[in-house]
C-alpha atoms as a PDB file:
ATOM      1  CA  UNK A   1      64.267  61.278  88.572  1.00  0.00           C
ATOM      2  CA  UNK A   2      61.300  58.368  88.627  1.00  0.00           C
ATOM      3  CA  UNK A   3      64.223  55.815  88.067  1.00  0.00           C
ATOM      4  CA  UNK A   4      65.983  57.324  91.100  1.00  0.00           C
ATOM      5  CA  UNK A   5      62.212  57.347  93.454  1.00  0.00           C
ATOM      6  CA  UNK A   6      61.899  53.773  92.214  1.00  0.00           C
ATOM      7  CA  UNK A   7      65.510  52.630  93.323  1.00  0.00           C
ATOM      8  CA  UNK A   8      64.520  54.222  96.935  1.00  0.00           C
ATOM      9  CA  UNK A   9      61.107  52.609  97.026  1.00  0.00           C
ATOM     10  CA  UNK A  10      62.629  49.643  96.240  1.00  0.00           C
ATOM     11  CA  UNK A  11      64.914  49.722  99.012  1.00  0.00           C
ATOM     12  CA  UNK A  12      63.499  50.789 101.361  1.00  0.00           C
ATOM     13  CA  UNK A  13      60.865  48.268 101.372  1.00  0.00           C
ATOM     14  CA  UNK A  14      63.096  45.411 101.173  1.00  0.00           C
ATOM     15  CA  UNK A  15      64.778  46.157 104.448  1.00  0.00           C
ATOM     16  CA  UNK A  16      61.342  45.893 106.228  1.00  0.00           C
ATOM     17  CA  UNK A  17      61.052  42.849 108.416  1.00  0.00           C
ATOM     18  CA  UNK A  18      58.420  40.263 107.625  1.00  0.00           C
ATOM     19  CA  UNK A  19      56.714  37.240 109.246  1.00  0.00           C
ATOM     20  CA  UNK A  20      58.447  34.952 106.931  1.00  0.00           C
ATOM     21  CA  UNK A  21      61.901  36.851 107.596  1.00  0.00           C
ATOM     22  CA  UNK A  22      61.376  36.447 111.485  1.00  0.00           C
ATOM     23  CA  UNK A  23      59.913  32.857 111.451  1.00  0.00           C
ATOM     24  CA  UNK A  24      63.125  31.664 109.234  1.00  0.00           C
ATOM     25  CA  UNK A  25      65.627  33.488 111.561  1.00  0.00           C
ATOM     26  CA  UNK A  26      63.541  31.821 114.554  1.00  0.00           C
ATOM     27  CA  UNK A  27      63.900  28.011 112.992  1.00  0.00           C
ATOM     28  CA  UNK A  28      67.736  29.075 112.241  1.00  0.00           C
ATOM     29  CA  UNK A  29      68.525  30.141 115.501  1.00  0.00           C
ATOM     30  CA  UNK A  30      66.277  26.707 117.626  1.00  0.00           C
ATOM     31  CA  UNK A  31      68.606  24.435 115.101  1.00  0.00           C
ATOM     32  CA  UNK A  32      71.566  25.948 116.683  1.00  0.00           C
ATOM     33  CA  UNK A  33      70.466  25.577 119.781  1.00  0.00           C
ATOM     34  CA  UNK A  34      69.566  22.002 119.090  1.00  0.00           C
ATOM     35  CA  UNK A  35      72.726  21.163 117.505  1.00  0.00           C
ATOM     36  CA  UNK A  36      74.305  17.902 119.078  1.00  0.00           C
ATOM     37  CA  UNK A  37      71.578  16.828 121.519  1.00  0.00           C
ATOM     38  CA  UNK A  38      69.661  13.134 121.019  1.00  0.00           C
ATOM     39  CA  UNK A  39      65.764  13.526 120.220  1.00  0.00           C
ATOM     40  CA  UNK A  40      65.317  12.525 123.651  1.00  0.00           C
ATOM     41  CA  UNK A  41      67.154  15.394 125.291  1.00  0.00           C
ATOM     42  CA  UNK A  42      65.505  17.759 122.616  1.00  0.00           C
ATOM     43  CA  UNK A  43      61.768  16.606 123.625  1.00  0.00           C
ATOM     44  CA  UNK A  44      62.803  17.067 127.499  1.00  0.00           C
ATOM     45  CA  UNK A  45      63.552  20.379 127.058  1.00  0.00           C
ATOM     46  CA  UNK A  46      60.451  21.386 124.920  1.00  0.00           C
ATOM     47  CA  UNK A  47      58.429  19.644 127.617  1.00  0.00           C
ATOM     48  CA  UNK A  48      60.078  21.145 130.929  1.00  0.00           C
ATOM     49  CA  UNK A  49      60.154  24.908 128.926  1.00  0.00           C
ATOM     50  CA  UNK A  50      56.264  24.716 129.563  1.00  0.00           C
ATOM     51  CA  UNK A  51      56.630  24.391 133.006  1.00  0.00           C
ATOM     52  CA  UNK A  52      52.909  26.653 134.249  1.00  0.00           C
ATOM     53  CA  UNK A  53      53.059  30.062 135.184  1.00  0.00           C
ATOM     54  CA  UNK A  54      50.970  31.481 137.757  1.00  0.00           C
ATOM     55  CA  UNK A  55      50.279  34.870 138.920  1.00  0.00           C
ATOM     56  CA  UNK A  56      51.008  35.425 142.847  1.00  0.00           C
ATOM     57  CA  UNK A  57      50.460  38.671 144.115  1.00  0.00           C
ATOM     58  CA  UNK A  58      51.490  40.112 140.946  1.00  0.00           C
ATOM     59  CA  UNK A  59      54.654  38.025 140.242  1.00  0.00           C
ATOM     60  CA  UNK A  60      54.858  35.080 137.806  1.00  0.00           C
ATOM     61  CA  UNK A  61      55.958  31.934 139.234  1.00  0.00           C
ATOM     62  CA  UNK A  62      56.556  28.224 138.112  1.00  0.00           C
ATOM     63  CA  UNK A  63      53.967  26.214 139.796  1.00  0.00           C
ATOM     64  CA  UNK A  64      53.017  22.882 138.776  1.00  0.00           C
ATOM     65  CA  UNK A  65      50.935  20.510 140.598  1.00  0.00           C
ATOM     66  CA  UNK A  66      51.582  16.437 140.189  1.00  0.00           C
ATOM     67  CA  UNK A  67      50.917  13.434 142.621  1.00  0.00           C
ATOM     68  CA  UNK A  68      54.490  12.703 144.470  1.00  0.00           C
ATOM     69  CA  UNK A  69      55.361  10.733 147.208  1.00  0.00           C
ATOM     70  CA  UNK A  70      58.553  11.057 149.695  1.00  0.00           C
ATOM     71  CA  UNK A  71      62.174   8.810 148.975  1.00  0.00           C
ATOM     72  CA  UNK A  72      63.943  10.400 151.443  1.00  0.00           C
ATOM     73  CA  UNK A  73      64.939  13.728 153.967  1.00  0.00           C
ATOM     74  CA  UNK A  74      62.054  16.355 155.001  1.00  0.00           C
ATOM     75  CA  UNK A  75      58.680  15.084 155.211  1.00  0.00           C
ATOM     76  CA  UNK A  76      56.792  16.961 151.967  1.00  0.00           C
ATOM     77  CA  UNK A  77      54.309  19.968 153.044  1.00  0.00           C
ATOM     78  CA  UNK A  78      51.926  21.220 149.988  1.00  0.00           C
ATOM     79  CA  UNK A  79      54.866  23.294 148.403  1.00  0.00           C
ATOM     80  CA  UNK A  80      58.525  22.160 147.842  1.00  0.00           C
ATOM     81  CA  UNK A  81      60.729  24.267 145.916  1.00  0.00           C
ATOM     82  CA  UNK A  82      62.741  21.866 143.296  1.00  0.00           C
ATOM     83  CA  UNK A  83      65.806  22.211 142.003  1.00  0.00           C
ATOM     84  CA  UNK A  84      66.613  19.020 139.914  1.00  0.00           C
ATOM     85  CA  UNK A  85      65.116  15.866 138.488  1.00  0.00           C
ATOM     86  CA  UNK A  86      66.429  13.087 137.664  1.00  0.00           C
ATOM     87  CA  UNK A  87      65.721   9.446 135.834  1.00  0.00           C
ATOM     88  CA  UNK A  88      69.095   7.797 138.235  1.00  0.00           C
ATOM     89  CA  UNK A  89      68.489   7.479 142.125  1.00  0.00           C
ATOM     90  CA  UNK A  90      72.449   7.588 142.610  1.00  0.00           C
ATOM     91  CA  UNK A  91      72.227  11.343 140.447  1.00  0.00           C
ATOM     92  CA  UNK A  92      69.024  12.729 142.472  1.00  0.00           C
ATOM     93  CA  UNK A  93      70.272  11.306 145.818  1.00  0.00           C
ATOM     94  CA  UNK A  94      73.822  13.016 144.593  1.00  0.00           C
ATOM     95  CA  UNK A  95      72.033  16.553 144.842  1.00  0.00           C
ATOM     96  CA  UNK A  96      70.365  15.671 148.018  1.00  0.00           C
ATOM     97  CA  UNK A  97      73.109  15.399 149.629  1.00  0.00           C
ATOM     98  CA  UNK A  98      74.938  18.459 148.568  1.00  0.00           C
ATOM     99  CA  UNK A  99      71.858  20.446 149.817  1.00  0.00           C
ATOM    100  CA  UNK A 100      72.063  18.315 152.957  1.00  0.00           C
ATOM    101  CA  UNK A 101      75.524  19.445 153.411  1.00  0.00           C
ATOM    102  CA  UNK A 102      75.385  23.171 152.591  1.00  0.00           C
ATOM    103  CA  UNK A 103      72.583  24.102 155.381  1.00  0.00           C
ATOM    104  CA  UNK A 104      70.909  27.310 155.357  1.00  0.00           C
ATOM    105  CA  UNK A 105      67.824  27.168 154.098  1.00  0.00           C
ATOM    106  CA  UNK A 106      68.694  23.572 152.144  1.00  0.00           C
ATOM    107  CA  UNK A 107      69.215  22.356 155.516  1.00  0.00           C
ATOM    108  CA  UNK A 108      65.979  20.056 154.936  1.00  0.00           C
ATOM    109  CA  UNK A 109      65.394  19.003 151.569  1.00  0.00           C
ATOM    110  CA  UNK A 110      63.418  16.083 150.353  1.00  0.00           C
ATOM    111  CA  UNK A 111      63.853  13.723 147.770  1.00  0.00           C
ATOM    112  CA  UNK A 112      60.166  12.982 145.988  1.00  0.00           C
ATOM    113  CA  UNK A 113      59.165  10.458 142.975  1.00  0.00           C
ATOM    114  CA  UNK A 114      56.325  10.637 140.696  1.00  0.00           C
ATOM    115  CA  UNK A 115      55.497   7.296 140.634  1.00  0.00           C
ATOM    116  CA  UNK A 116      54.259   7.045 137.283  1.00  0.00           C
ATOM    117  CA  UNK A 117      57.054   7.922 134.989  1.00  0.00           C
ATOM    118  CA  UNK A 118      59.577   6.991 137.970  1.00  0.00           C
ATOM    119  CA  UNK A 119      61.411  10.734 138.117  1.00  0.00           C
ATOM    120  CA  UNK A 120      63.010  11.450 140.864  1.00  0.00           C
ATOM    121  CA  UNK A 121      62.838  15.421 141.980  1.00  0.00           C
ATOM    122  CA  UNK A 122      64.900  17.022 144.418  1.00  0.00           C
ATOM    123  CA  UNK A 123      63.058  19.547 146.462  1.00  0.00           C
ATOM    124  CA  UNK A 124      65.481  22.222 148.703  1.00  0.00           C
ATOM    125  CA  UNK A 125      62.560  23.849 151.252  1.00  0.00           C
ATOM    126  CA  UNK A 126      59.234  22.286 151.445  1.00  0.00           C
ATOM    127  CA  UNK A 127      56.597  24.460 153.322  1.00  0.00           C
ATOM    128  CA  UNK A 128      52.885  24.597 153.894  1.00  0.00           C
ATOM    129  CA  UNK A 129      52.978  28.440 152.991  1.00  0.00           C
ATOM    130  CA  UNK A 130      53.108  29.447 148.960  1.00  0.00           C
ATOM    131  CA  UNK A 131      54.320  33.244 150.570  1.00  0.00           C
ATOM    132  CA  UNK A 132      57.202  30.957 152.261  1.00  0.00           C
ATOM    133  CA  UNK A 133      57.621  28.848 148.690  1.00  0.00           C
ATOM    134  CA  UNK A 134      57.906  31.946 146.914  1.00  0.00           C
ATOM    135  CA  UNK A 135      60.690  33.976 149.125  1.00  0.00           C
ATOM    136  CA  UNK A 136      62.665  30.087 149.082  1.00  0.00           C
ATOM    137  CA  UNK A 137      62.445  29.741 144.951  1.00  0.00           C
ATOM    138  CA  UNK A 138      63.289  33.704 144.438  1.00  0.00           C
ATOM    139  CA  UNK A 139      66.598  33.332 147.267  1.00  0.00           C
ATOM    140  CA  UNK A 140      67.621  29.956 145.258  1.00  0.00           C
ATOM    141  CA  UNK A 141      67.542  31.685 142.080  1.00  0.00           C
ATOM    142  CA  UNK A 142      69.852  34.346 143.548  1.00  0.00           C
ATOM    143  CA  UNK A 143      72.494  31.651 145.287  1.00  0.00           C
ATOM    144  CA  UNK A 144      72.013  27.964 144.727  1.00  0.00           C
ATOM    145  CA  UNK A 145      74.200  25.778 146.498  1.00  0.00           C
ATOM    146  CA  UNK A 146      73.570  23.414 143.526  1.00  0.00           C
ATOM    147  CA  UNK A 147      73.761  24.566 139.722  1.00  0.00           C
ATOM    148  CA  UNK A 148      70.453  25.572 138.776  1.00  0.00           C
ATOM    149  CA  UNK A 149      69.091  24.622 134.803  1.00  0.00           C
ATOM    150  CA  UNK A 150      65.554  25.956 133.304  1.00  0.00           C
ATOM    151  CA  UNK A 151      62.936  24.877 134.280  1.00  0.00           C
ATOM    152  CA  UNK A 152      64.664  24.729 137.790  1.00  0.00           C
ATOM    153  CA  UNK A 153      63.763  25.966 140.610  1.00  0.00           C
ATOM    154  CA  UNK A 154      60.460  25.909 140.378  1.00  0.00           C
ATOM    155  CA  UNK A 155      57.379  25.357 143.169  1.00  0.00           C
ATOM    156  CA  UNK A 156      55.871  21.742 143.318  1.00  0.00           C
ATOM    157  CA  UNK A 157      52.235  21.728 144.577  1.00  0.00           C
ATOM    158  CA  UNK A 158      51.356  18.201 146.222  1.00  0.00           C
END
């Protein structure tokens, strides 16, 4: 009988799920994700996946604050909702202009540039109100007239 309570014991607590177990499954399943992008595209994403949270009235919402200035469309108000960004002026200005075109509340986007690392974002409502920021980026999540990719939308913050 012991040899029979060992055999359980010893099962038993092999099944049980350990840091190690978890943190080797976690490294497994990032290198799949990983798998066929450039360095460059890898460090993008790590760096626009911690886009800032902030609570709002109880909700959790992208907001990040950064010095922009206007390229074309809407004059910017403290809060634009973006959906893209871009390195390429023809790509951003691509977007713009599908927002442009679809109306509704895209009817008036801007195109903004953080002049120092030369990114162009693409912003589909800009509004002096955060309650008004927040009802735009939570309707764009639920129909985008443009394909949406994390971190996107999120709220800009002049």
């Amino acid at each position: 009988m012991p040899v029979a309570m060992l055999l359980a014991v010893s099962v038993f607590t092999g099944c049980k799920t350990t840091e190690e177990n978890y943190s080797a499954a976690y490294e497994i399943a990032k290198q799949k994700k990983e798998a066929g992008l450039t360095s460059e595209e890898i460090s993008g994403m790590r760096r626009e996946e911690s886009m800032p949270k902030t609570v709002y009235r109880g909700d959790s919402i992208p907001l990040k604050g950064m010095y922009v200035k206007k390229v074309e469309g809407a004059d910017p108000q403290m809060y634009t909702v973006v959906v893209a960004s871009f390195k390429q002026l023809f790509n951003s200005q691509s977007v713009f202009k599908r927002l442009k075109s679809a109306g509704g509340l895209t009817a008036d986007p801007v195109l903004l540039q953080d002049p120092r690392d030369k990114k162009y974002y693409v912003g589909a409502v800009t509004t002096a109100s955060l309650d008004s920021a927040v009802s735009a980026l939570r309707a764009l999540e639920q129909s985008s007239p443009v394909a949406l990719k994390s971190p996107y939308p999120f709220i800009l913050r002049k």
